[in-house]
C-alpha atoms as a PDB file:
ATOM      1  CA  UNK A   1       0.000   0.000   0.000  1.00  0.00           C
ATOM      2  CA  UNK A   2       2.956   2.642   0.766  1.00  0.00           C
ATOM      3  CA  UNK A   3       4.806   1.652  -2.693  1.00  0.00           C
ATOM      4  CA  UNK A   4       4.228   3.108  -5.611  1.00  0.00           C
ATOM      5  CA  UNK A   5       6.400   1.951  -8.530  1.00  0.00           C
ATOM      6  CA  UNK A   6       4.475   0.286 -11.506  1.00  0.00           C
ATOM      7  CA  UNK A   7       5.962  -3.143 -10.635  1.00  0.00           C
ATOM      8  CA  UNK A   8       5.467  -5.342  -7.316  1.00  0.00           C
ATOM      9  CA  UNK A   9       7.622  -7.885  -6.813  1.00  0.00           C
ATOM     10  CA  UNK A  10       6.810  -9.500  -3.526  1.00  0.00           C
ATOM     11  CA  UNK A  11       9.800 -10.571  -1.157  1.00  0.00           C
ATOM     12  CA  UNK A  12       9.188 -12.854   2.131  1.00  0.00           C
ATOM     13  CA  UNK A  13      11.075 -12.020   4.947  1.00  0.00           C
ATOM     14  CA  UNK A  14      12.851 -15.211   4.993  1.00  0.00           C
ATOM     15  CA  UNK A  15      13.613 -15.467   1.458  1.00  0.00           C
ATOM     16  CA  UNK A  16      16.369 -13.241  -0.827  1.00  0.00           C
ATOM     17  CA  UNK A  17      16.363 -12.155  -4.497  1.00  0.00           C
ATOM     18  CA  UNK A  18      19.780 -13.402  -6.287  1.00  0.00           C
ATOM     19  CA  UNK A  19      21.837  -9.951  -8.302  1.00  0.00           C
ATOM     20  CA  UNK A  20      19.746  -9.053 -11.181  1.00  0.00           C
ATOM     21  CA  UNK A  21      16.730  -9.967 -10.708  1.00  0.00           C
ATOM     22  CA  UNK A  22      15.103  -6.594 -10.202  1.00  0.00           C
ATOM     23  CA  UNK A  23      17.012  -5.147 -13.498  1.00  0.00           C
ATOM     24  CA  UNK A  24      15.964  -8.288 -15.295  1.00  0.00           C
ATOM     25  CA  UNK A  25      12.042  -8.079 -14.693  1.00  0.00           C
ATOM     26  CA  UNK A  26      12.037  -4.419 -15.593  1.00  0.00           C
ATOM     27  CA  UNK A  27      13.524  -5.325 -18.515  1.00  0.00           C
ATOM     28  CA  UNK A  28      10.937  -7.760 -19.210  1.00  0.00           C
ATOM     29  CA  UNK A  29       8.522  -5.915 -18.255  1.00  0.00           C
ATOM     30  CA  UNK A  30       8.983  -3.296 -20.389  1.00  0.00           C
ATOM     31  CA  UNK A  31       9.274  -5.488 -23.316  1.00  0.00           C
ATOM     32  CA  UNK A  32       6.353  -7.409 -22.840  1.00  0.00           C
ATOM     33  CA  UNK A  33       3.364  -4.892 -22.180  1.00  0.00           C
ATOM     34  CA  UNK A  34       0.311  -7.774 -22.429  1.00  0.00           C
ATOM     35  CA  UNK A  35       1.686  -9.600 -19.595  1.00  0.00           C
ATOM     36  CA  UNK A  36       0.702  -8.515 -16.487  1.00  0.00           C
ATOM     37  CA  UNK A  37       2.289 -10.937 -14.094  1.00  0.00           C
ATOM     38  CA  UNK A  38       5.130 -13.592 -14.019  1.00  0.00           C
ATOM     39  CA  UNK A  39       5.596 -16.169 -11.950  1.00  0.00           C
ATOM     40  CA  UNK A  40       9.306 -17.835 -11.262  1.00  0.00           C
ATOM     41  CA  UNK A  41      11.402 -20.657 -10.510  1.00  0.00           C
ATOM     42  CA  UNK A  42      13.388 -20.683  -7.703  1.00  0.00           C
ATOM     43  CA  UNK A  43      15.895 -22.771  -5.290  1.00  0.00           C
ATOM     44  CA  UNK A  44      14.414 -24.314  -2.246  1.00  0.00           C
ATOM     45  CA  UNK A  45      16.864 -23.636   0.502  1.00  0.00           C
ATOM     46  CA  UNK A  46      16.568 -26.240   3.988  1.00  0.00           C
ATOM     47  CA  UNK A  47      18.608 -28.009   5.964  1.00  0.00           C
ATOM     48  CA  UNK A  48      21.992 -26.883   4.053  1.00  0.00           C
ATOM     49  CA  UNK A  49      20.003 -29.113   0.534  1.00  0.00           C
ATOM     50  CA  UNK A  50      19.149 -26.672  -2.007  1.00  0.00           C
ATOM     51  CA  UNK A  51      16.492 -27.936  -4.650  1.00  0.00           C
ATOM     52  CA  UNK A  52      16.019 -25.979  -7.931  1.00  0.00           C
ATOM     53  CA  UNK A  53      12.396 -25.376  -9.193  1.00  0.00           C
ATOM     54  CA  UNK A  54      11.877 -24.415 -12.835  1.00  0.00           C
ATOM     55  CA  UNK A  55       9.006 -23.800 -14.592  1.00  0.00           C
ATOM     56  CA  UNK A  56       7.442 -24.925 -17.757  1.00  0.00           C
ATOM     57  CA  UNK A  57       8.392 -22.809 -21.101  1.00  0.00           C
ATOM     58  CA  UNK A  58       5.556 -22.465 -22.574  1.00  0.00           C
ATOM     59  CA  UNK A  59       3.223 -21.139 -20.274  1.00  0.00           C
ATOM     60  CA  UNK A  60      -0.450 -22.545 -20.449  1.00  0.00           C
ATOM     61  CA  UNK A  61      -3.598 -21.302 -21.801  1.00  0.00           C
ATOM     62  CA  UNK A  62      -5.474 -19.950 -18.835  1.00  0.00           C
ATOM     63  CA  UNK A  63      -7.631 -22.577 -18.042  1.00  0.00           C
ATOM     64  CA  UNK A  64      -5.092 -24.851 -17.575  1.00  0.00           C
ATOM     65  CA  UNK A  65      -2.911 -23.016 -15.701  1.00  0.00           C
ATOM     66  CA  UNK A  66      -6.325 -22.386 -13.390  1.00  0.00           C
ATOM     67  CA  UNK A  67      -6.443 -25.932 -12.800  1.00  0.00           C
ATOM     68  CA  UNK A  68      -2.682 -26.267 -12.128  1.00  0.00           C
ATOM     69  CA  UNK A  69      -2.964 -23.668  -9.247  1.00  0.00           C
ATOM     70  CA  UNK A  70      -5.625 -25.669  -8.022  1.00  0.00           C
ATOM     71  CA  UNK A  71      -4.141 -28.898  -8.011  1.00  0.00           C
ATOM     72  CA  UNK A  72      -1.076 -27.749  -6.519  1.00  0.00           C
ATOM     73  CA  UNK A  73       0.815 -28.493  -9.831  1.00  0.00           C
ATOM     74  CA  UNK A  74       2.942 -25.170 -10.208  1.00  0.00           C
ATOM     75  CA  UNK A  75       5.861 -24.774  -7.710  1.00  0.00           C
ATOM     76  CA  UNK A  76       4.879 -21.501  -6.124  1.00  0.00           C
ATOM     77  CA  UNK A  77       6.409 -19.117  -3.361  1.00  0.00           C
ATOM     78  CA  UNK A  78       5.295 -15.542  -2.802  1.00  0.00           C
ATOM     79  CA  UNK A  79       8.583 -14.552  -3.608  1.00  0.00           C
ATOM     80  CA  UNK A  80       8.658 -15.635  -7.191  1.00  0.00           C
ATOM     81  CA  UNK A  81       5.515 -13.366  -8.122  1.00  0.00           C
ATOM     82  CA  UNK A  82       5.379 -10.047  -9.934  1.00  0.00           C
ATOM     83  CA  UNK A  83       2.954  -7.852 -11.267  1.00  0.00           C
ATOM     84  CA  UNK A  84       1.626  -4.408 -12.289  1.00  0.00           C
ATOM     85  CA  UNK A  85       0.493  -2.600  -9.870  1.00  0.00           C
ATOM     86  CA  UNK A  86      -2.574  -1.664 -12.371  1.00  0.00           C
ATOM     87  CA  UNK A  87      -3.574  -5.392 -12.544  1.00  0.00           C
ATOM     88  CA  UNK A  88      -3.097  -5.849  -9.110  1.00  0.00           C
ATOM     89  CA  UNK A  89      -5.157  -2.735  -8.009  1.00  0.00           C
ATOM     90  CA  UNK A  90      -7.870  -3.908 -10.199  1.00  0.00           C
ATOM     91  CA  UNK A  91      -8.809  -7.112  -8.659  1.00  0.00           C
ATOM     92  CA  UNK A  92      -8.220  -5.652  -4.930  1.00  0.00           C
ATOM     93  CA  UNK A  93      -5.159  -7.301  -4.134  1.00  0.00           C
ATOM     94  CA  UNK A  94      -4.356  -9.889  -1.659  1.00  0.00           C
ATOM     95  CA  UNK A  95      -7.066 -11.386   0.726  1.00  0.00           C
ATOM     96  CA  UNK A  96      -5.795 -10.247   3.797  1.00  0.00           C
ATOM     97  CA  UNK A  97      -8.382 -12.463   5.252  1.00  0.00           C
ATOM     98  CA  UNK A  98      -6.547 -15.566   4.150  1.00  0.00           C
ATOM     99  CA  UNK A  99      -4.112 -17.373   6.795  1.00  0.00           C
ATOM    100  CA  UNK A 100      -2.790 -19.529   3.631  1.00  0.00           C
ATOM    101  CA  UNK A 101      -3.040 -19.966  -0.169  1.00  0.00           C
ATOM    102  CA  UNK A 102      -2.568 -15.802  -0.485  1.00  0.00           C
ATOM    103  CA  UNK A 103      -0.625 -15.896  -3.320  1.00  0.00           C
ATOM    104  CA  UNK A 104      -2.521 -18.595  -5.068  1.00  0.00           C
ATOM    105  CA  UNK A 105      -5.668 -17.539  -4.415  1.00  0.00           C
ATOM    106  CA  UNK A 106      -4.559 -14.029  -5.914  1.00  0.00           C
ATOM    107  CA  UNK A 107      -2.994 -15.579  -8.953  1.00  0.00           C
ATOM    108  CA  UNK A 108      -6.799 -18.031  -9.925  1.00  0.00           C
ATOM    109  CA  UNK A 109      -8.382 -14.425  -9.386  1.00  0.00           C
ATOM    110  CA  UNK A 110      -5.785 -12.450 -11.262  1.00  0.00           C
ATOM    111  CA  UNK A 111      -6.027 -15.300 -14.251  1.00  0.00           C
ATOM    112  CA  UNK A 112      -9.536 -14.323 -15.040  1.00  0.00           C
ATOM    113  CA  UNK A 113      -8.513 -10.882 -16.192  1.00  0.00           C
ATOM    114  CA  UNK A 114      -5.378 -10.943 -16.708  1.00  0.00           C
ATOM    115  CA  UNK A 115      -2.477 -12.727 -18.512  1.00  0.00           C
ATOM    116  CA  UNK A 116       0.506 -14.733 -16.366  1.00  0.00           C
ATOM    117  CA  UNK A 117       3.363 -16.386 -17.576  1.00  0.00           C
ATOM    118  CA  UNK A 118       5.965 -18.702 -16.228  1.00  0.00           C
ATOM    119  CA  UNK A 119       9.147 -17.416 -16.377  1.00  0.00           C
ATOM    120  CA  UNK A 120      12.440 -18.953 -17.751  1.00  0.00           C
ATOM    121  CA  UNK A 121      14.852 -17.715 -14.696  1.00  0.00           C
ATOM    122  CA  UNK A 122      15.115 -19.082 -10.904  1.00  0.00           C
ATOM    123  CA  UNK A 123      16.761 -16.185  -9.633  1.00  0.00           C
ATOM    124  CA  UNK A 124      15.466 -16.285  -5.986  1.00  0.00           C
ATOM    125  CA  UNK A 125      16.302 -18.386  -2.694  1.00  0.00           C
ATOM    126  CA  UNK A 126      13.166 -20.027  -0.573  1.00  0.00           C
ATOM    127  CA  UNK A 127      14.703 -20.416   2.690  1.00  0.00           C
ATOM    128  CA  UNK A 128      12.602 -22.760   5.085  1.00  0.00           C
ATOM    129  CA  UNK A 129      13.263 -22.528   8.402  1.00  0.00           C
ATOM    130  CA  UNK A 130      11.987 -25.013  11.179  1.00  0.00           C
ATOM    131  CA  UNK A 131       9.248 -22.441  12.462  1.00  0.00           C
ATOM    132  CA  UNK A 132       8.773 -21.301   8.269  1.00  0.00           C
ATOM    133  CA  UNK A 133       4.943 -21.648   7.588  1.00  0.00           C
ATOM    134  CA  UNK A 134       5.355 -23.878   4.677  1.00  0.00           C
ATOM    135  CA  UNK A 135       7.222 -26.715   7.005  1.00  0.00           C
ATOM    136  CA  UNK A 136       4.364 -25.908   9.534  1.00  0.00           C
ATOM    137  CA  UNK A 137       1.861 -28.519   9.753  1.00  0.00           C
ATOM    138  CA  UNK A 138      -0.661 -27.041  12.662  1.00  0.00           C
ATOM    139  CA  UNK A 139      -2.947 -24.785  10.662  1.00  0.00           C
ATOM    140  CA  UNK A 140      -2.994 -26.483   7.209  1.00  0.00           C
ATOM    141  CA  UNK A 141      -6.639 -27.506   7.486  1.00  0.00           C
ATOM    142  CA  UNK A 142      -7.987 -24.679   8.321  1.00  0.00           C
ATOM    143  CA  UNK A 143      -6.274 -22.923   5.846  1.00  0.00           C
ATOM    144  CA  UNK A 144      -7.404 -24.556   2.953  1.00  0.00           C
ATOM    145  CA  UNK A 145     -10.967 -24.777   4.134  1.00  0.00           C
ATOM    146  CA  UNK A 146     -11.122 -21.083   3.606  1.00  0.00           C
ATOM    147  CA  UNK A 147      -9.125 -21.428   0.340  1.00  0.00           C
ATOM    148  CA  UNK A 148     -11.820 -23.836  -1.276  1.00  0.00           C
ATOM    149  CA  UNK A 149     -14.196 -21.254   0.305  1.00  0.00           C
ATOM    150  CA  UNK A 150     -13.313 -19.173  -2.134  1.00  0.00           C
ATOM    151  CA  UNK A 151     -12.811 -20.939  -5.314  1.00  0.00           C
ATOM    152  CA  UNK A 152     -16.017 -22.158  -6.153  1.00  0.00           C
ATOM    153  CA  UNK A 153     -13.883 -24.752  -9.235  1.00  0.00           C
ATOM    154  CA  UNK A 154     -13.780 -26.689  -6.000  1.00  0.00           C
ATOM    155  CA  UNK A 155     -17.407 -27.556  -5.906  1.00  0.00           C
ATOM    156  CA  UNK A 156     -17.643 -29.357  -9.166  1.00  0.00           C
ATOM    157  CA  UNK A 157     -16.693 -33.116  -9.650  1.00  0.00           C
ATOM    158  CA  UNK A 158     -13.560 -32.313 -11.707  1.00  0.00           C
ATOM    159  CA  UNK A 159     -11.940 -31.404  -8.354  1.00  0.00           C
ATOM    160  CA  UNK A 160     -13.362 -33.580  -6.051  1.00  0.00           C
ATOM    161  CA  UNK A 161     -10.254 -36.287  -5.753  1.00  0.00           C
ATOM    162  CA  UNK A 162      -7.965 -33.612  -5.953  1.00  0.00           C
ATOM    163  CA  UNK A 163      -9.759 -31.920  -2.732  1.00  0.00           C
ATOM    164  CA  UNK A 164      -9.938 -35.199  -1.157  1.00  0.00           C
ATOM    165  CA  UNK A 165      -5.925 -35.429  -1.465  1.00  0.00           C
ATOM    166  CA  UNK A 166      -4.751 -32.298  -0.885  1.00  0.00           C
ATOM    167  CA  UNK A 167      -7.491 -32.540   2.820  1.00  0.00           C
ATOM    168  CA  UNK A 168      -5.541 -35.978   3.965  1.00  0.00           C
ATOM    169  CA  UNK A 169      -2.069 -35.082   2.642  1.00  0.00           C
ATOM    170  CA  UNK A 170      -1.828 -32.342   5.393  1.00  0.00           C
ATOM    171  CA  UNK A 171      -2.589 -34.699   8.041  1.00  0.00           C
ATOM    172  CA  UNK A 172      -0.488 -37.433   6.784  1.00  0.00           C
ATOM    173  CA  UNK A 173       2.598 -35.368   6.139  1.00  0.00           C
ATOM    174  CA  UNK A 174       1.968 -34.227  10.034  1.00  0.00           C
ATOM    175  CA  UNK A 175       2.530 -37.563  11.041  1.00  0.00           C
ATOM    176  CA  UNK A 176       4.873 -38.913   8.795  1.00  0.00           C
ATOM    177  CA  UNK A 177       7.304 -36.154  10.246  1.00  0.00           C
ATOM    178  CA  UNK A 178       6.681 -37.555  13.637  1.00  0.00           C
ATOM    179  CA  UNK A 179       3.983 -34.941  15.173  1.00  0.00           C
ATOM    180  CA  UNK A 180       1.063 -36.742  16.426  1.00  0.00           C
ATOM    181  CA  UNK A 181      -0.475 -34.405  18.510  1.00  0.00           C
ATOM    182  CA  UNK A 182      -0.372 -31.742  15.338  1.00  0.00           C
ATOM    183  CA  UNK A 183      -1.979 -34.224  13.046  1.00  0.00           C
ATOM    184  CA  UNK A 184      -5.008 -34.827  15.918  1.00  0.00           C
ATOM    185  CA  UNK A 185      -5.483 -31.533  15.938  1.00  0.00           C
ATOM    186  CA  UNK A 186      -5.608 -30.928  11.958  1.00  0.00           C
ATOM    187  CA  UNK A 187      -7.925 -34.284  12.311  1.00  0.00           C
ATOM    188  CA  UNK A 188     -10.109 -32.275  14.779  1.00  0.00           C
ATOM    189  CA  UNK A 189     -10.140 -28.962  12.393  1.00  0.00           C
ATOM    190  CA  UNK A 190     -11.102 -31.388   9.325  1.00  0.00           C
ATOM    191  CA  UNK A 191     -14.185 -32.366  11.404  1.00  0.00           C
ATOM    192  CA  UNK A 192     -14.812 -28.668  11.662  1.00  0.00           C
ATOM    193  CA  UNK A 193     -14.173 -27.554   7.678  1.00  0.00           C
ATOM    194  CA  UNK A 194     -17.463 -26.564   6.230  1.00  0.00           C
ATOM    195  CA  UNK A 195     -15.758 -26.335   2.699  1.00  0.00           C
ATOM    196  CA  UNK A 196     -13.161 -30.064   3.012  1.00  0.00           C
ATOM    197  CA  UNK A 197     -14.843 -33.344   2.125  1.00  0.00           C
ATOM    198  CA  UNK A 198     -15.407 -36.061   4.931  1.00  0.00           C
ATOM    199  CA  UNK A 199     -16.690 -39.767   5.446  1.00  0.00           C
ATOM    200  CA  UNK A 200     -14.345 -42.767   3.797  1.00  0.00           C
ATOM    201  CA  UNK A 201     -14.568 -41.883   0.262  1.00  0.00           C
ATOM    202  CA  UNK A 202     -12.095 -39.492   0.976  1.00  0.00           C
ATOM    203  CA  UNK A 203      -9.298 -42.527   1.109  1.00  0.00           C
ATOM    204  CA  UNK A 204     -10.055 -43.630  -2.097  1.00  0.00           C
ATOM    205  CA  UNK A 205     -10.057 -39.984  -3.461  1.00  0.00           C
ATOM    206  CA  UNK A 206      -7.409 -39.340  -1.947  1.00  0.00           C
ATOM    207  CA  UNK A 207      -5.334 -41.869  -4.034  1.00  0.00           C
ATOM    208  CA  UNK A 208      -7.450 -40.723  -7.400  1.00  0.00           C
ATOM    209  CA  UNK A 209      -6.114 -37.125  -6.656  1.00  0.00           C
ATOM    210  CA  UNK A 210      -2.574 -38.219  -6.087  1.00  0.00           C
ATOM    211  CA  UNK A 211      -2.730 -40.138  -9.595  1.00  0.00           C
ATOM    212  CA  UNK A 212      -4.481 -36.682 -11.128  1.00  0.00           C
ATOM    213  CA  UNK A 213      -2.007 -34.526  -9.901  1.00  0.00           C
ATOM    214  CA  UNK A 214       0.874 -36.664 -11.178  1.00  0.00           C
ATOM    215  CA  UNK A 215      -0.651 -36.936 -14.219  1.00  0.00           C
ATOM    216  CA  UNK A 216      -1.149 -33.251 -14.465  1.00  0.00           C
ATOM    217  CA  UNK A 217       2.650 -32.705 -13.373  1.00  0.00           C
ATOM    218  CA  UNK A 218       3.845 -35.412 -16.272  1.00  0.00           C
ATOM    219  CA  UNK A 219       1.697 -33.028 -19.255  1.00  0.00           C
ATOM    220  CA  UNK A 220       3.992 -30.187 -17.757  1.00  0.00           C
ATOM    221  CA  UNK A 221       6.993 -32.131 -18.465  1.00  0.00           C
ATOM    222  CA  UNK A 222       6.163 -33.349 -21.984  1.00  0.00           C
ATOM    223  CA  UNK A 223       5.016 -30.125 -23.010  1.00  0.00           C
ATOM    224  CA  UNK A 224       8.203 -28.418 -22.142  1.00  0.00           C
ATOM    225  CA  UNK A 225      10.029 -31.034 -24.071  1.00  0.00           C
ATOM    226  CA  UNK A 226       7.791 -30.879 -27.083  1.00  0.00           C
ATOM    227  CA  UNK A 227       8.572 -27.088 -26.850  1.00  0.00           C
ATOM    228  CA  UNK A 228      12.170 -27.473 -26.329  1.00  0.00           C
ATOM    229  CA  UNK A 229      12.210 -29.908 -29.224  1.00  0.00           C
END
């Protein structure tokens, strides 16, 4: 709200742009006036193991890239997004009201209106620290129940496995990292969600969305090498 320039790039506190990378998305920018947002790779930084995420090249139609936000298909980090202030005035920003999901609940608003593309360099450092909120289990349920609360894609059958995963891979990461008392808890919020799916067909979906979201994840790879090609 106190900036002004016609560019936001967003920067977590715990997270650092590499030399350049302001100079090179100005320059991009400027050459490229019908996109109004980009969207990163970037190295994963944790226990002293960095992890490079890149991209696709080329970017999706905007459908698809809808559903990849969705699905959890597109290696995100607030850090890696940046957009004109015009576009991002014009849906109303952030949802401040949003404990998770901010930046990809902007971006599946922002993709109605506007045009996003992937870009080709990872020129910033995710650092996750043991208290970061994306290693931080407690929370996760609730989170996404008011994520799906507003993205109403959610409500139609195409995303039903997909919901069911991504609702019982937030409890099951909890205790496959050896926190039992955070996944009871996240257990005790799921009985809670108004907006999560419940009752036992959520085991089986959960395995349907795991085999969706791969799937999704392999077209990303084959159409970058088709492109490449």
């Amino acid at each position: 709200a106190l900036s002004s320039a016609p560019l936001i790039a967003f920067l977590d506190s715990d997270d650092a742009f590499c030399p350049g990378r302001i100079e090179r998305l100005i320059a991009f920018f400027d050459a490229n006036p019908d996109i109004a947002c980009t969207i990163d790779g970037f190295s994963d930084v944790a226990d002293r193991r960095r992890r490079l995420h890149l991209l696709p090249d080329p970017t999706p139609d905007a459908d698809r890239l809808r559903q990849l936000l969705l699905c959890h298909c597109v290696p995100l980090t607030n850090s890696t997004v940046t957009v004109r202030r015009s576009a991002f005035v014009s849906i109303g920003g952030y949802d401040v009201g949003l404990y998770r999901h901010q930046d990809r609940e902007f971006l599946v608003r922002l993709g109605r209106q506007h045009r996003i593309a992937f870009g080709k360099a990872a020129d910033v450092l995710k650092y996750r620290e043991a208290n970061s909120m994306s290693r931080t289990h407690a929370g996760y349920i609730a989170g996404l129940d008011d994520f799906v609360a507003r993205c109403p894609d959610y409500r139609t059958n195409d995303y039903a496995a997909i919901l069911s995963y991504l609702t019982l891979r937030g409890v099951l990461k909890a205790l496959a990292q050896g926190s039992p008392g955070v996944a009871l808890a996240e257990i005790r919020a799921w009985r809670k969600a108004s907006n999560l799916p419940g009752g036992f067909g959520v085991v089986s979906g959960y395995f349907a969305g795991r085999r969706q979201r791969r799937e999704l994840e392999q077209s990303l790879v084959q159409a970058a090498t088709t492109s490449a090609e």
